[in-house]
PDB file of N, CA and C in Angstrom:
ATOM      1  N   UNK A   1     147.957 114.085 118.108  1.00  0.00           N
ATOM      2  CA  UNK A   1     147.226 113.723 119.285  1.00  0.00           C
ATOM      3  C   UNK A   1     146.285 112.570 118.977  1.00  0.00           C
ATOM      4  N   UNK A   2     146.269 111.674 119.850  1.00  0.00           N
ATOM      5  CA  UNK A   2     145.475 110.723 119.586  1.00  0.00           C
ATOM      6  C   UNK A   2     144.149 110.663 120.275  1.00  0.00           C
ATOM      7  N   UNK A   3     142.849 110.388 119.688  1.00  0.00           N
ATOM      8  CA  UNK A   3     141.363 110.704 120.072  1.00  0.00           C
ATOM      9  C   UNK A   3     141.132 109.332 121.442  1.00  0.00           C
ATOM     10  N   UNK A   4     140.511 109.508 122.317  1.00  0.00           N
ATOM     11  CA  UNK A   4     140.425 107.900 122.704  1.00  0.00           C
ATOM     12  C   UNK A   4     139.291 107.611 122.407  1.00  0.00           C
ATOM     13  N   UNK A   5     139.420 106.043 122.106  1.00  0.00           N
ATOM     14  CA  UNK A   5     138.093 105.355 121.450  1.00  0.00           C
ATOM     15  C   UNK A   5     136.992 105.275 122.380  1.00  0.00           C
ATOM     16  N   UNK A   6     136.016 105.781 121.887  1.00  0.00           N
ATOM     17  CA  UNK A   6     134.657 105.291 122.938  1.00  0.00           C
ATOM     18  C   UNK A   6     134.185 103.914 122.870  1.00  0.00           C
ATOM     19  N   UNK A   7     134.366 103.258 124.398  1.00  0.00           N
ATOM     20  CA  UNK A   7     134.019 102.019 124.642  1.00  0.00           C
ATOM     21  C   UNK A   7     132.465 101.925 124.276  1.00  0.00           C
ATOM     22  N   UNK A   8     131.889 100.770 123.863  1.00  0.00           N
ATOM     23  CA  UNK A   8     130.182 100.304 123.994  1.00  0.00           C
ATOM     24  C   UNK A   8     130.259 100.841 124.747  1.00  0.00           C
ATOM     25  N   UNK A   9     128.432 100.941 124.983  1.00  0.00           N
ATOM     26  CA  UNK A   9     128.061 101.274 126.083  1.00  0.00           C
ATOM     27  C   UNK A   9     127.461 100.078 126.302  1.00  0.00           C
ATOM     28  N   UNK A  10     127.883  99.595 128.051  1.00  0.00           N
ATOM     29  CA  UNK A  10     127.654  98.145 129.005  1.00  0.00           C
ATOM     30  C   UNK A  10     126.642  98.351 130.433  1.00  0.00           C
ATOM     31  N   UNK A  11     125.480  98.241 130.478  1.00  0.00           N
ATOM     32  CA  UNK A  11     124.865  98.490 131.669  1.00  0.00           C
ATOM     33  C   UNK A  11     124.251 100.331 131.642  1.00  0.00           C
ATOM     34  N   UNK A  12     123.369 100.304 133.007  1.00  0.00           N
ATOM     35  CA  UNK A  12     123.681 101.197 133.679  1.00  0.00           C
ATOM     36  C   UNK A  12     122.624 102.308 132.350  1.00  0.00           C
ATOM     37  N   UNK A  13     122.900 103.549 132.272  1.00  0.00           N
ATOM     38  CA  UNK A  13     121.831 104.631 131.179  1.00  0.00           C
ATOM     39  C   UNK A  13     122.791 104.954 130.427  1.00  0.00           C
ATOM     40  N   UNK A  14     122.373 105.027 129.002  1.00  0.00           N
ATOM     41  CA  UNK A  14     122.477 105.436 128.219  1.00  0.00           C
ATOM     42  C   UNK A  14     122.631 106.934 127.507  1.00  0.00           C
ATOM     43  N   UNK A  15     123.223 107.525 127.557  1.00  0.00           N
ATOM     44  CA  UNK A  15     123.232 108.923 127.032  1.00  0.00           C
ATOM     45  C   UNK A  15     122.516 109.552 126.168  1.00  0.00           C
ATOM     46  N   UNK A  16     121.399 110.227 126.067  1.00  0.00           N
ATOM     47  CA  UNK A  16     120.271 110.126 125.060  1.00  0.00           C
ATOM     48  C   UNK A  16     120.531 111.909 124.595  1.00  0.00           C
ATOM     49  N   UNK A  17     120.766 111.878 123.474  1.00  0.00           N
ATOM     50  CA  UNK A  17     120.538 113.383 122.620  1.00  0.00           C
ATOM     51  C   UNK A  17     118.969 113.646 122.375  1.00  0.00           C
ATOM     52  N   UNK A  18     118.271 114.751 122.655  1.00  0.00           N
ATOM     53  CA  UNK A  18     116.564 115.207 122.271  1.00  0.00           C
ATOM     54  C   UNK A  18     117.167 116.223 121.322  1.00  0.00           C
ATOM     55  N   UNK A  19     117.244 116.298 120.060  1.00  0.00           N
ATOM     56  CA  UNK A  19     117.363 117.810 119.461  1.00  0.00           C
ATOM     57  C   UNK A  19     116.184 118.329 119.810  1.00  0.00           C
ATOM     58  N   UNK A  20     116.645 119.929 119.995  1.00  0.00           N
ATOM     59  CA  UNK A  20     115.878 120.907 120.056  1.00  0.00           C
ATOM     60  C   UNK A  20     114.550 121.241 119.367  1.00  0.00           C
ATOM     61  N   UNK A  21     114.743 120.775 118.093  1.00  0.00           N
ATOM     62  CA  UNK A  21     113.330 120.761 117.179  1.00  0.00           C
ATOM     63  C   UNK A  21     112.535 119.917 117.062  1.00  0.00           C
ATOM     64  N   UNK A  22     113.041 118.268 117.804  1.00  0.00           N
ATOM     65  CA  UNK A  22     112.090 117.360 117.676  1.00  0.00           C
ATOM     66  C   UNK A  22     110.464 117.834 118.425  1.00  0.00           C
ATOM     67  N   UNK A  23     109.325 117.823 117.445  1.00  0.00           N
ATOM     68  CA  UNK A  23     108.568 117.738 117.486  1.00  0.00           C
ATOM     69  C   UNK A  23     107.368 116.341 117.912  1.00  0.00           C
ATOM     70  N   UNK A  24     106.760 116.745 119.302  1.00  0.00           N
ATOM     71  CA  UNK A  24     106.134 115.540 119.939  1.00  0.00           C
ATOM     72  C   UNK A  24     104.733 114.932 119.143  1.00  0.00           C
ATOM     73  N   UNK A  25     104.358 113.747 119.267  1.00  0.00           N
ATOM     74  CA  UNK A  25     103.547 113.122 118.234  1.00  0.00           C
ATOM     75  C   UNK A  25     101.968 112.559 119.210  1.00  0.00           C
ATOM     76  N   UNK A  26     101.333 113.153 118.746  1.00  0.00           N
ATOM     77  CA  UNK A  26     100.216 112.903 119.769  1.00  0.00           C
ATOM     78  C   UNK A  26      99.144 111.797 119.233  1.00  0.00           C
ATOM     79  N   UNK A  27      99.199 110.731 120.117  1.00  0.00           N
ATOM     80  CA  UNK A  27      98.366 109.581 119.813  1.00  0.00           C
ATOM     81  C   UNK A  27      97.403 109.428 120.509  1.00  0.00           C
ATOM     82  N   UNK A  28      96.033 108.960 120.107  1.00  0.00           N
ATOM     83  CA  UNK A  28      95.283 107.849 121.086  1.00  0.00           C
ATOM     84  C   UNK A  28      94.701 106.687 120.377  1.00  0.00           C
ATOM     85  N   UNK A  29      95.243 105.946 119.513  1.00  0.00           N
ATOM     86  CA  UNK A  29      95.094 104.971 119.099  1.00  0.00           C
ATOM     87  C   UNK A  29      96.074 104.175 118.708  1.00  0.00           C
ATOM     88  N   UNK A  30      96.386 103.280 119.151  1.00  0.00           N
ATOM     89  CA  UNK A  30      97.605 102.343 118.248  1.00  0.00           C
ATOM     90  C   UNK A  30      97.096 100.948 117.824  1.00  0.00           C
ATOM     91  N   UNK A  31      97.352 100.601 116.342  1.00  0.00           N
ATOM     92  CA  UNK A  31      97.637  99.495 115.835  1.00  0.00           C
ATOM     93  C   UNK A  31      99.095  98.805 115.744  1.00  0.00           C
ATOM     94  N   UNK A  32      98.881  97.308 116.296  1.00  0.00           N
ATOM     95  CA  UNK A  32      99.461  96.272 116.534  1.00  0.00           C
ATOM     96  C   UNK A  32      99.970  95.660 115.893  1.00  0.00           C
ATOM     97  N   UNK A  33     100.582  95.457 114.665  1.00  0.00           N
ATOM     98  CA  UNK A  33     100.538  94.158 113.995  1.00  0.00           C
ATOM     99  C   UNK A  33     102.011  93.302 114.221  1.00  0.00           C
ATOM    100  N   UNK A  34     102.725  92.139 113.285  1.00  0.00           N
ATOM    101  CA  UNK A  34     103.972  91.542 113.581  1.00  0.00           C
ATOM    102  C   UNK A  34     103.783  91.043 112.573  1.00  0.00           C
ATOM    103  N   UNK A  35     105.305  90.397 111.883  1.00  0.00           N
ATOM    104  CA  UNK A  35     106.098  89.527 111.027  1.00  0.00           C
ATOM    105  C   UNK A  35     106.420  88.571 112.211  1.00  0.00           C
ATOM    106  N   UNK A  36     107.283  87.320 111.613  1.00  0.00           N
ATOM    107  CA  UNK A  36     107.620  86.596 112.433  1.00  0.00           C
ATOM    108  C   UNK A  36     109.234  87.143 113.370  1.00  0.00           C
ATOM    109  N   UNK A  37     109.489  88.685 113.020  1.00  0.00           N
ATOM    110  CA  UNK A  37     110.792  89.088 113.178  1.00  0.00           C
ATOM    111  C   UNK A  37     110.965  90.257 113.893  1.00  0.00           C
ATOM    112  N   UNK A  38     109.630  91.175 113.639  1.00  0.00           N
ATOM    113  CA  UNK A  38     109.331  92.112 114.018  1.00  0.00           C
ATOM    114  C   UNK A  38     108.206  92.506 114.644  1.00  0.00           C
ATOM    115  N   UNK A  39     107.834  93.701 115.448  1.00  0.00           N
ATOM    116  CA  UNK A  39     106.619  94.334 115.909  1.00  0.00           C
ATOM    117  C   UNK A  39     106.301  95.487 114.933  1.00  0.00           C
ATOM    118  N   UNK A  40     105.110  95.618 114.780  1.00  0.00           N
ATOM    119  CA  UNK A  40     105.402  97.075 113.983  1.00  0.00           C
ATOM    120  C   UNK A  40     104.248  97.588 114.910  1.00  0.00           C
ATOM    121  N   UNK A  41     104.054  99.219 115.210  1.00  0.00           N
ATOM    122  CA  UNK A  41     102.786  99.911 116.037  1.00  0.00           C
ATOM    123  C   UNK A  41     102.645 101.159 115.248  1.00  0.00           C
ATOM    124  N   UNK A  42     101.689 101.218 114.749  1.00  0.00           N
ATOM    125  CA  UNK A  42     101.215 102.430 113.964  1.00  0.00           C
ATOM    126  C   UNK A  42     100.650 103.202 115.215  1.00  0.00           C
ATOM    127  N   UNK A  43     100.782 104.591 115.349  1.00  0.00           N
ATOM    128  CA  UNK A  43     100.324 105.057 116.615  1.00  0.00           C
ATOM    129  C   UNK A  43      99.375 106.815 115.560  1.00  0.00           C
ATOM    130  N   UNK A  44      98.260 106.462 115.764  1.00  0.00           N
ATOM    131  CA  UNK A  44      96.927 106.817 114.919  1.00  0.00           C
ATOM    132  C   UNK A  44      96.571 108.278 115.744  1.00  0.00           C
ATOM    133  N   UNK A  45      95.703 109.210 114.876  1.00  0.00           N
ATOM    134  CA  UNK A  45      94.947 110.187 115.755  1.00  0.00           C
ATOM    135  C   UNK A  45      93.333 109.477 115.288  1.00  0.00           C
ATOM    136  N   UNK A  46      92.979 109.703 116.517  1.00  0.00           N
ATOM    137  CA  UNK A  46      91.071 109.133 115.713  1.00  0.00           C
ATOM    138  C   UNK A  46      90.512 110.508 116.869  1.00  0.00           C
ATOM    139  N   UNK A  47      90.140 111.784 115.823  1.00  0.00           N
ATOM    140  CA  UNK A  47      89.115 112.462 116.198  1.00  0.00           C
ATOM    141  C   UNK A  47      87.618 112.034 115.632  1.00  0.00           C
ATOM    142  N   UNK A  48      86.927 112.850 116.697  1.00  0.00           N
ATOM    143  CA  UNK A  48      85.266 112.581 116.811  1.00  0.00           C
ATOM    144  C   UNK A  48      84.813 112.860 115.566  1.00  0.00           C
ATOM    145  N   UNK A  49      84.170 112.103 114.716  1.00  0.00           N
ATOM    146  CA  UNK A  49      83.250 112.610 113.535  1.00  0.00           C
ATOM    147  C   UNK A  49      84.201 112.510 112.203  1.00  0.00           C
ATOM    148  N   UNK A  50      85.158 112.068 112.779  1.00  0.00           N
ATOM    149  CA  UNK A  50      86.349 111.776 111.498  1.00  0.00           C
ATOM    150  C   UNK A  50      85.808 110.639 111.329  1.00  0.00           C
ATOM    151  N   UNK A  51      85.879 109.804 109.895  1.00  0.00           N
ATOM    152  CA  UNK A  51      85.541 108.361 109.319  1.00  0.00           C
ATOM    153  C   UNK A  51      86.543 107.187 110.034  1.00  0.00           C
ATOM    154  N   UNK A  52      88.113 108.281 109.628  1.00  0.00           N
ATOM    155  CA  UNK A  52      89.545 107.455 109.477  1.00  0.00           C
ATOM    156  C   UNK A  52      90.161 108.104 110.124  1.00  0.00           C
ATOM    157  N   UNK A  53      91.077 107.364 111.095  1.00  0.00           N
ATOM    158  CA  UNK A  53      92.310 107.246 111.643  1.00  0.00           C
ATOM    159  C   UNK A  53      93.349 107.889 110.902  1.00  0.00           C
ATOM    160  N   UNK A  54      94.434 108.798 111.583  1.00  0.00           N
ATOM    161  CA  UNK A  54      95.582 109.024 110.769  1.00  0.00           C
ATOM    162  C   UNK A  54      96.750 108.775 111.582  1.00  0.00           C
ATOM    163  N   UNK A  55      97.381 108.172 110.827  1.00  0.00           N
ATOM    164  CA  UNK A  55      98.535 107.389 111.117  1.00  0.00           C
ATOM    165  C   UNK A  55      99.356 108.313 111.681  1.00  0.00           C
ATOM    166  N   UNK A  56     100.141 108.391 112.270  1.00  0.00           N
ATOM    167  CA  UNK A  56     101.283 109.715 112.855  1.00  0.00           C
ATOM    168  C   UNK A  56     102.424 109.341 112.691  1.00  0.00           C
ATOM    169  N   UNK A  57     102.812 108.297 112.731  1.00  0.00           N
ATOM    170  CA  UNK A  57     104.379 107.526 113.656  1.00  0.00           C
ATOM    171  C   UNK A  57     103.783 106.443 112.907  1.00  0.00           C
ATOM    172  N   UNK A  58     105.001 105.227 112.432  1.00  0.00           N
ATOM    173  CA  UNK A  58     105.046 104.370 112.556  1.00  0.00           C
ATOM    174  C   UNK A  58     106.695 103.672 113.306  1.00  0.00           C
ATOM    175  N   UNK A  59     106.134 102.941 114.337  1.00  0.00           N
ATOM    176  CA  UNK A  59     107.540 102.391 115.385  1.00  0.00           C
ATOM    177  C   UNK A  59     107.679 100.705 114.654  1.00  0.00           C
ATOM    178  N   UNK A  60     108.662 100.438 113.748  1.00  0.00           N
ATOM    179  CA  UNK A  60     109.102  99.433 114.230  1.00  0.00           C
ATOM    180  C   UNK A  60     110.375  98.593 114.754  1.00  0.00           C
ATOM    181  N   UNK A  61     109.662  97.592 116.115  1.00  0.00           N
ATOM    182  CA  UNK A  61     110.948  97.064 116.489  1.00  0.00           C
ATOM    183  C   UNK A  61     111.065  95.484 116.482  1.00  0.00           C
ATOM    184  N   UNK A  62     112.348  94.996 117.031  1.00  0.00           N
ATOM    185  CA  UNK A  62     112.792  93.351 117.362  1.00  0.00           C
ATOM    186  C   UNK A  62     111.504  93.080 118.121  1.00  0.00           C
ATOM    187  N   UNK A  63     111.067  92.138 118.192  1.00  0.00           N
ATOM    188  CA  UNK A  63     109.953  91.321 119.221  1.00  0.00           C
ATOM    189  C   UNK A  63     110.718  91.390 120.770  1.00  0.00           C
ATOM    190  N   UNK A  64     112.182  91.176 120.774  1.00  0.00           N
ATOM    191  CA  UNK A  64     112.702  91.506 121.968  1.00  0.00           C
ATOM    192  C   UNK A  64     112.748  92.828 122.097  1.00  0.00           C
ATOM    193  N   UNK A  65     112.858  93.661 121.972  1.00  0.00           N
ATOM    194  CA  UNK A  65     113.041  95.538 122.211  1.00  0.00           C
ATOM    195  C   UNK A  65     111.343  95.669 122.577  1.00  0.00           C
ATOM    196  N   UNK A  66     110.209  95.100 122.039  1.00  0.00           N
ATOM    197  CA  UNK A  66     108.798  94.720 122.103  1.00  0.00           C
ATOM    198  C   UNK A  66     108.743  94.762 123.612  1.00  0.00           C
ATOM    199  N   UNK A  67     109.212  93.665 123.487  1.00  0.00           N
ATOM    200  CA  UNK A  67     108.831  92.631 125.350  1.00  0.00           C
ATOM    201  C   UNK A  67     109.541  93.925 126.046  1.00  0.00           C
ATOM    202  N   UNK A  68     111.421  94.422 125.973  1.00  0.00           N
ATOM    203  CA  UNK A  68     111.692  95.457 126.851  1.00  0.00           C
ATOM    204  C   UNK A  68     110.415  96.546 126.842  1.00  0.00           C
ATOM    205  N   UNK A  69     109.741  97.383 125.783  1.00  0.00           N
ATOM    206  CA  UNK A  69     108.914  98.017 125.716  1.00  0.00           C
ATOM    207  C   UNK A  69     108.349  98.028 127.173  1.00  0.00           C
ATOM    208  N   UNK A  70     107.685  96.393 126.531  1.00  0.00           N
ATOM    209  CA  UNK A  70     106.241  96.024 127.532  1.00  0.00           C
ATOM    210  C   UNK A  70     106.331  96.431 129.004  1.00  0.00           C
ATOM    211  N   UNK A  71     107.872  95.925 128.938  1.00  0.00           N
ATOM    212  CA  UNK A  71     108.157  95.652 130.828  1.00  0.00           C
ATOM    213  C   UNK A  71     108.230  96.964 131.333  1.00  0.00           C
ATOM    214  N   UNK A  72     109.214  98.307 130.655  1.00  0.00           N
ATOM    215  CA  UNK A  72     109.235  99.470 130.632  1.00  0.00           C
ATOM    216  C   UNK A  72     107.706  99.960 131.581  1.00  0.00           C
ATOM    217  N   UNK A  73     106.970  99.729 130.207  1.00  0.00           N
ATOM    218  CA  UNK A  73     105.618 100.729 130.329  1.00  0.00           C
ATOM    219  C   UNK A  73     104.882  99.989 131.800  1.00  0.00           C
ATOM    220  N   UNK A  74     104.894  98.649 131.565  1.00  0.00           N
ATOM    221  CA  UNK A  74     104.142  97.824 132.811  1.00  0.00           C
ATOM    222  C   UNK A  74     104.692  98.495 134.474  1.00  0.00           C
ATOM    223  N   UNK A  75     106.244  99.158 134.367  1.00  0.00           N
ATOM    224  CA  UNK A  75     106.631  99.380 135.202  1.00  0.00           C
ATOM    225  C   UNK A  75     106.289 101.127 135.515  1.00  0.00           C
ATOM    226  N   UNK A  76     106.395 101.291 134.325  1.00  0.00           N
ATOM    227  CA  UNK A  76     105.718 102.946 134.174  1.00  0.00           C
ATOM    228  C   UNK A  76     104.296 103.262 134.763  1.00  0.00           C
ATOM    229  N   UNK A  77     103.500 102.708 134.287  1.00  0.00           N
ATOM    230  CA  UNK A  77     101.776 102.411 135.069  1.00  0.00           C
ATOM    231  C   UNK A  77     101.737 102.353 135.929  1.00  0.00           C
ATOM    232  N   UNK A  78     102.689 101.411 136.884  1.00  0.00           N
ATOM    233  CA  UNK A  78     102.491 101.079 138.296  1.00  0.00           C
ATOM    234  C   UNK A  78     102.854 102.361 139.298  1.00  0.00           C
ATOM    235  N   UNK A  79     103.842 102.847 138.704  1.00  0.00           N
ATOM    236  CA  UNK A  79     104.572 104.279 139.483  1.00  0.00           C
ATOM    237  C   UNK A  79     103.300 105.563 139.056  1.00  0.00           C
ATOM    238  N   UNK A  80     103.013 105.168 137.914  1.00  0.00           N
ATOM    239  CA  UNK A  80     101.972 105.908 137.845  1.00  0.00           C
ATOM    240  C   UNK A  80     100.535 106.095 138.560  1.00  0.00           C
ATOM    241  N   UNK A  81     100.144 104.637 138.848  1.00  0.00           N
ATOM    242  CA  UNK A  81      98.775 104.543 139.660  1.00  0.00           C
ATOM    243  C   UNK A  81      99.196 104.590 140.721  1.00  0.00           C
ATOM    244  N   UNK A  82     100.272 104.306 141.288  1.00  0.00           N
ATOM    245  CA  UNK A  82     100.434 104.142 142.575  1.00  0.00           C
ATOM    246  C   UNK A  82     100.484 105.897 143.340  1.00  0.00           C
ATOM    247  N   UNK A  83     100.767 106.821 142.310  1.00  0.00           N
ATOM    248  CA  UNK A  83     101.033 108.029 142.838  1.00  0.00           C
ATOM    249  C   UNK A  83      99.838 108.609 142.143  1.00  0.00           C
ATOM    250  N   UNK A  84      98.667 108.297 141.385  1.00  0.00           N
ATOM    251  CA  UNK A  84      97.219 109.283 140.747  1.00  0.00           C
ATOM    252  C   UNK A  84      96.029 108.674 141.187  1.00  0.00           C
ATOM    253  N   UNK A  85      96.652 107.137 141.156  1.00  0.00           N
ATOM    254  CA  UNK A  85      95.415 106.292 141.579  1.00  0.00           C
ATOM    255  C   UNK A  85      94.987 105.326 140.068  1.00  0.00           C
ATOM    256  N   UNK A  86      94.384 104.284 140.102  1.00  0.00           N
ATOM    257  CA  UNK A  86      94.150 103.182 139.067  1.00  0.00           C
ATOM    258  C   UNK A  86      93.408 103.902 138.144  1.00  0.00           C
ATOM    259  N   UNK A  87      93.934 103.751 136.964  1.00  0.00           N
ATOM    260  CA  UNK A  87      93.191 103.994 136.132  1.00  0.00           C
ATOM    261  C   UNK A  87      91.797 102.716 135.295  1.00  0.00           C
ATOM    262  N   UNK A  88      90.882 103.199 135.290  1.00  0.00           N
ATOM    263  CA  UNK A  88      90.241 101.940 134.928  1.00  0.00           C
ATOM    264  C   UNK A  88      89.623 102.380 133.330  1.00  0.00           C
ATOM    265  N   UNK A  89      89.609 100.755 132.867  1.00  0.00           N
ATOM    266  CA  UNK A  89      89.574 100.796 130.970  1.00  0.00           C
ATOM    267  C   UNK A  89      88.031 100.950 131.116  1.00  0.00           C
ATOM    268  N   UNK A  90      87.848 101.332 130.099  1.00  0.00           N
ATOM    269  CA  UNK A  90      86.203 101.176 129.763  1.00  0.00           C
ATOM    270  C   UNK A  90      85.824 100.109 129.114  1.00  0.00           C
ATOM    271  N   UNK A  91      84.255  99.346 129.708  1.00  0.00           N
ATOM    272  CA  UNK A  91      84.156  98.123 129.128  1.00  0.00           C
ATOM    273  C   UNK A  91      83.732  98.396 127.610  1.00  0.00           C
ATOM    274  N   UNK A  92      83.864  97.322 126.738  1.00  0.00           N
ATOM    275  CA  UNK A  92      82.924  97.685 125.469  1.00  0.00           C
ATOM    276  C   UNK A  92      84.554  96.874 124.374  1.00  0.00           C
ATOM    277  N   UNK A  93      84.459  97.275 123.002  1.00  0.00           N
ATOM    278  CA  UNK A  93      84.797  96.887 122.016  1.00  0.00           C
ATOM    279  C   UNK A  93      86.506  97.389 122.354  1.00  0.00           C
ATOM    280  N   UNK A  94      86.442  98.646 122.043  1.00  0.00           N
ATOM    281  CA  UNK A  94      87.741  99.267 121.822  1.00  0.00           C
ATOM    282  C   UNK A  94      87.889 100.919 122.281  1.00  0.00           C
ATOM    283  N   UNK A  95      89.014 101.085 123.152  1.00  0.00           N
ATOM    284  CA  UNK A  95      88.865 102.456 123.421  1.00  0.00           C
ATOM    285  C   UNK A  95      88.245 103.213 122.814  1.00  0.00           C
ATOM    286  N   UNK A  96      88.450 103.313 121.523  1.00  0.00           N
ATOM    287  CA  UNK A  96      87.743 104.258 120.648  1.00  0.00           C
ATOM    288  C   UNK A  96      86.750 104.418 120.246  1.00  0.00           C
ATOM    289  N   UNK A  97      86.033 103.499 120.834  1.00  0.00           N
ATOM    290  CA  UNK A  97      84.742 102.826 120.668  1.00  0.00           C
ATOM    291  C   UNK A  97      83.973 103.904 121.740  1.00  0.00           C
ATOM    292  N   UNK A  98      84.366 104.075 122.591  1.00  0.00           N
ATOM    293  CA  UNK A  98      84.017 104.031 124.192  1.00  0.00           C
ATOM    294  C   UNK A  98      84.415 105.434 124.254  1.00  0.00           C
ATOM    295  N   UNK A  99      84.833 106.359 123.534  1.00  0.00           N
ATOM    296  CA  UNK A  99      85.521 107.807 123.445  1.00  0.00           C
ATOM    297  C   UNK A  99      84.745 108.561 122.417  1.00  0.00           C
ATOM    298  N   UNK A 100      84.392 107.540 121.472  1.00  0.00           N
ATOM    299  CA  UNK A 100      83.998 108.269 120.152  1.00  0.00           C
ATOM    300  C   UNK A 100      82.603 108.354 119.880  1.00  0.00           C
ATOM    301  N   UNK A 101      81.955 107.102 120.292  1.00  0.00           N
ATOM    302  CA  UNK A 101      80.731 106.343 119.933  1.00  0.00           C
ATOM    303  C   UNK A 101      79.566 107.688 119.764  1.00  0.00           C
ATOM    304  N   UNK A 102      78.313 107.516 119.181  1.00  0.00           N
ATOM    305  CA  UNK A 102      77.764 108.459 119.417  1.00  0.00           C
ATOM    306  C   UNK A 102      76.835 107.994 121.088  1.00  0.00           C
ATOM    307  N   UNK A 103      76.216 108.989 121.755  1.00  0.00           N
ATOM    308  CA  UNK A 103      75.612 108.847 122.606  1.00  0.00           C
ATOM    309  C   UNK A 103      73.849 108.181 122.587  1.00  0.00           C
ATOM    310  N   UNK A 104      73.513 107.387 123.210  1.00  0.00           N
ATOM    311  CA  UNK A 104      72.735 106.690 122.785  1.00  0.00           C
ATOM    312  C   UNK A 104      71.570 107.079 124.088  1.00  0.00           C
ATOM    313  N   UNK A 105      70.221 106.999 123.600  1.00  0.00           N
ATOM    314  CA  UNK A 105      69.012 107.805 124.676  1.00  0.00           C
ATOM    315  C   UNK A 105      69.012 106.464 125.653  1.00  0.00           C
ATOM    316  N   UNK A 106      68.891 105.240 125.223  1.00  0.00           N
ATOM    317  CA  UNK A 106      69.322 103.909 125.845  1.00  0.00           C
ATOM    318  C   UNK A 106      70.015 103.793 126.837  1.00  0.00           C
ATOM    319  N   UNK A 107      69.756 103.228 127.853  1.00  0.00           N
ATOM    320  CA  UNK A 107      70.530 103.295 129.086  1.00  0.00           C
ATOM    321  C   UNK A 107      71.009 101.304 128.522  1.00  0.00           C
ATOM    322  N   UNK A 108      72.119 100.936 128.941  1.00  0.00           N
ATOM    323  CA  UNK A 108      72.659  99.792 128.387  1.00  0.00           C
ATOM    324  C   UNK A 108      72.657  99.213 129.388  1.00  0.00           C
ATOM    325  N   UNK A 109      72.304  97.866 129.196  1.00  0.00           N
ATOM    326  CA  UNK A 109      72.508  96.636 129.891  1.00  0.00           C
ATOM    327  C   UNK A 109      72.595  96.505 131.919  1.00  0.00           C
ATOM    328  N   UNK A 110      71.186  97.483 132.007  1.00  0.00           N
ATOM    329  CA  UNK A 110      71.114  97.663 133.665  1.00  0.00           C
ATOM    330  C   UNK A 110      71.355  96.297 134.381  1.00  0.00           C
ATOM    331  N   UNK A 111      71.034  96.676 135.522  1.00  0.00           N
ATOM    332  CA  UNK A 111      70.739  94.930 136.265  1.00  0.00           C
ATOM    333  C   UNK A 111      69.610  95.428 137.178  1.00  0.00           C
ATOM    334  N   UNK A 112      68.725  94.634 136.580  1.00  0.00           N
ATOM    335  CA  UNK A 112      67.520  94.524 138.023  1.00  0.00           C
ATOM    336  C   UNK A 112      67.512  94.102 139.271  1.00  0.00           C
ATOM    337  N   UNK A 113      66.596  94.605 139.965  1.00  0.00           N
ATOM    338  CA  UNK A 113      66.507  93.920 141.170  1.00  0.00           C
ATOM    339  C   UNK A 113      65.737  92.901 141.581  1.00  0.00           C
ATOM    340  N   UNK A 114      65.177  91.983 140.470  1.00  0.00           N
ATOM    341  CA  UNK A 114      64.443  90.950 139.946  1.00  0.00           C
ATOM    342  C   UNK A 114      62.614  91.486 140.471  1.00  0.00           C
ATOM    343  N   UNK A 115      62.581  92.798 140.770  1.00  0.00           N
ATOM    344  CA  UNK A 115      60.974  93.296 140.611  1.00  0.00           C
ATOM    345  C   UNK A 115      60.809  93.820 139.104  1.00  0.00           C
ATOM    346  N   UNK A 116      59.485  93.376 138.827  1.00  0.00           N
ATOM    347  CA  UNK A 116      58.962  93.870 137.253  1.00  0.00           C
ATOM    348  C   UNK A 116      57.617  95.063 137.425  1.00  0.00           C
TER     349      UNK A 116
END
């Protein structure tokens, strides 16, 4: 009996296997970096009162699979706010900055109402 060959796959979704045991990887920090060839994203845990970051995952891909990423997620957000509502960043340095920081008795950078 002869097997038939499986064509590429052209267009359209992809058939994706999840084994059963894969275990999910919980981030809230990612580092960025690149070669001239690649992306690489270290995707970090940074708990409160910890010094250091721990690495969890490291993803790397093509600078093109990158950009698909980008467009992916850009398109992911939108379906997302559009159905929870906008999410807004916090101003300051770096998320983690803004999550972690200690709390300060200082109220920061008010705006007056030009009375003294």
């Amino acid at each position: 009996m002869k097997k038939k060959s499986q064509k590429p796959h052209v267009g359209g979704r992809m058939p994706i296997h999840l084994p059963a045991d894969l275990s999910p990887t919980y981030a809230n920090f990612a580092l960025i970096t690149n070669s001239r060839s690649e992306i690489v994203i270290d995707l970090a845990l940074v708990m409160p009162q910890i010094p250091q970051a721990r690495v969890q995952t490291r993803v790397v891909m093509t600078a093109f699979n990158a950009k698909l990423l980008l467009r992916a997620l850009n398109d992911h957000m939108a379906r997302f706010e559009s159905q929870y509502g906008e999410i807004e960043l916090p101003k300051g340095n770096t998320l983690a900055d803004q999550l972690f920081k200690a709390q300060s008795d200082e109220p920061e950078d008010e705006e007056t109402d030009g009375k003294s």
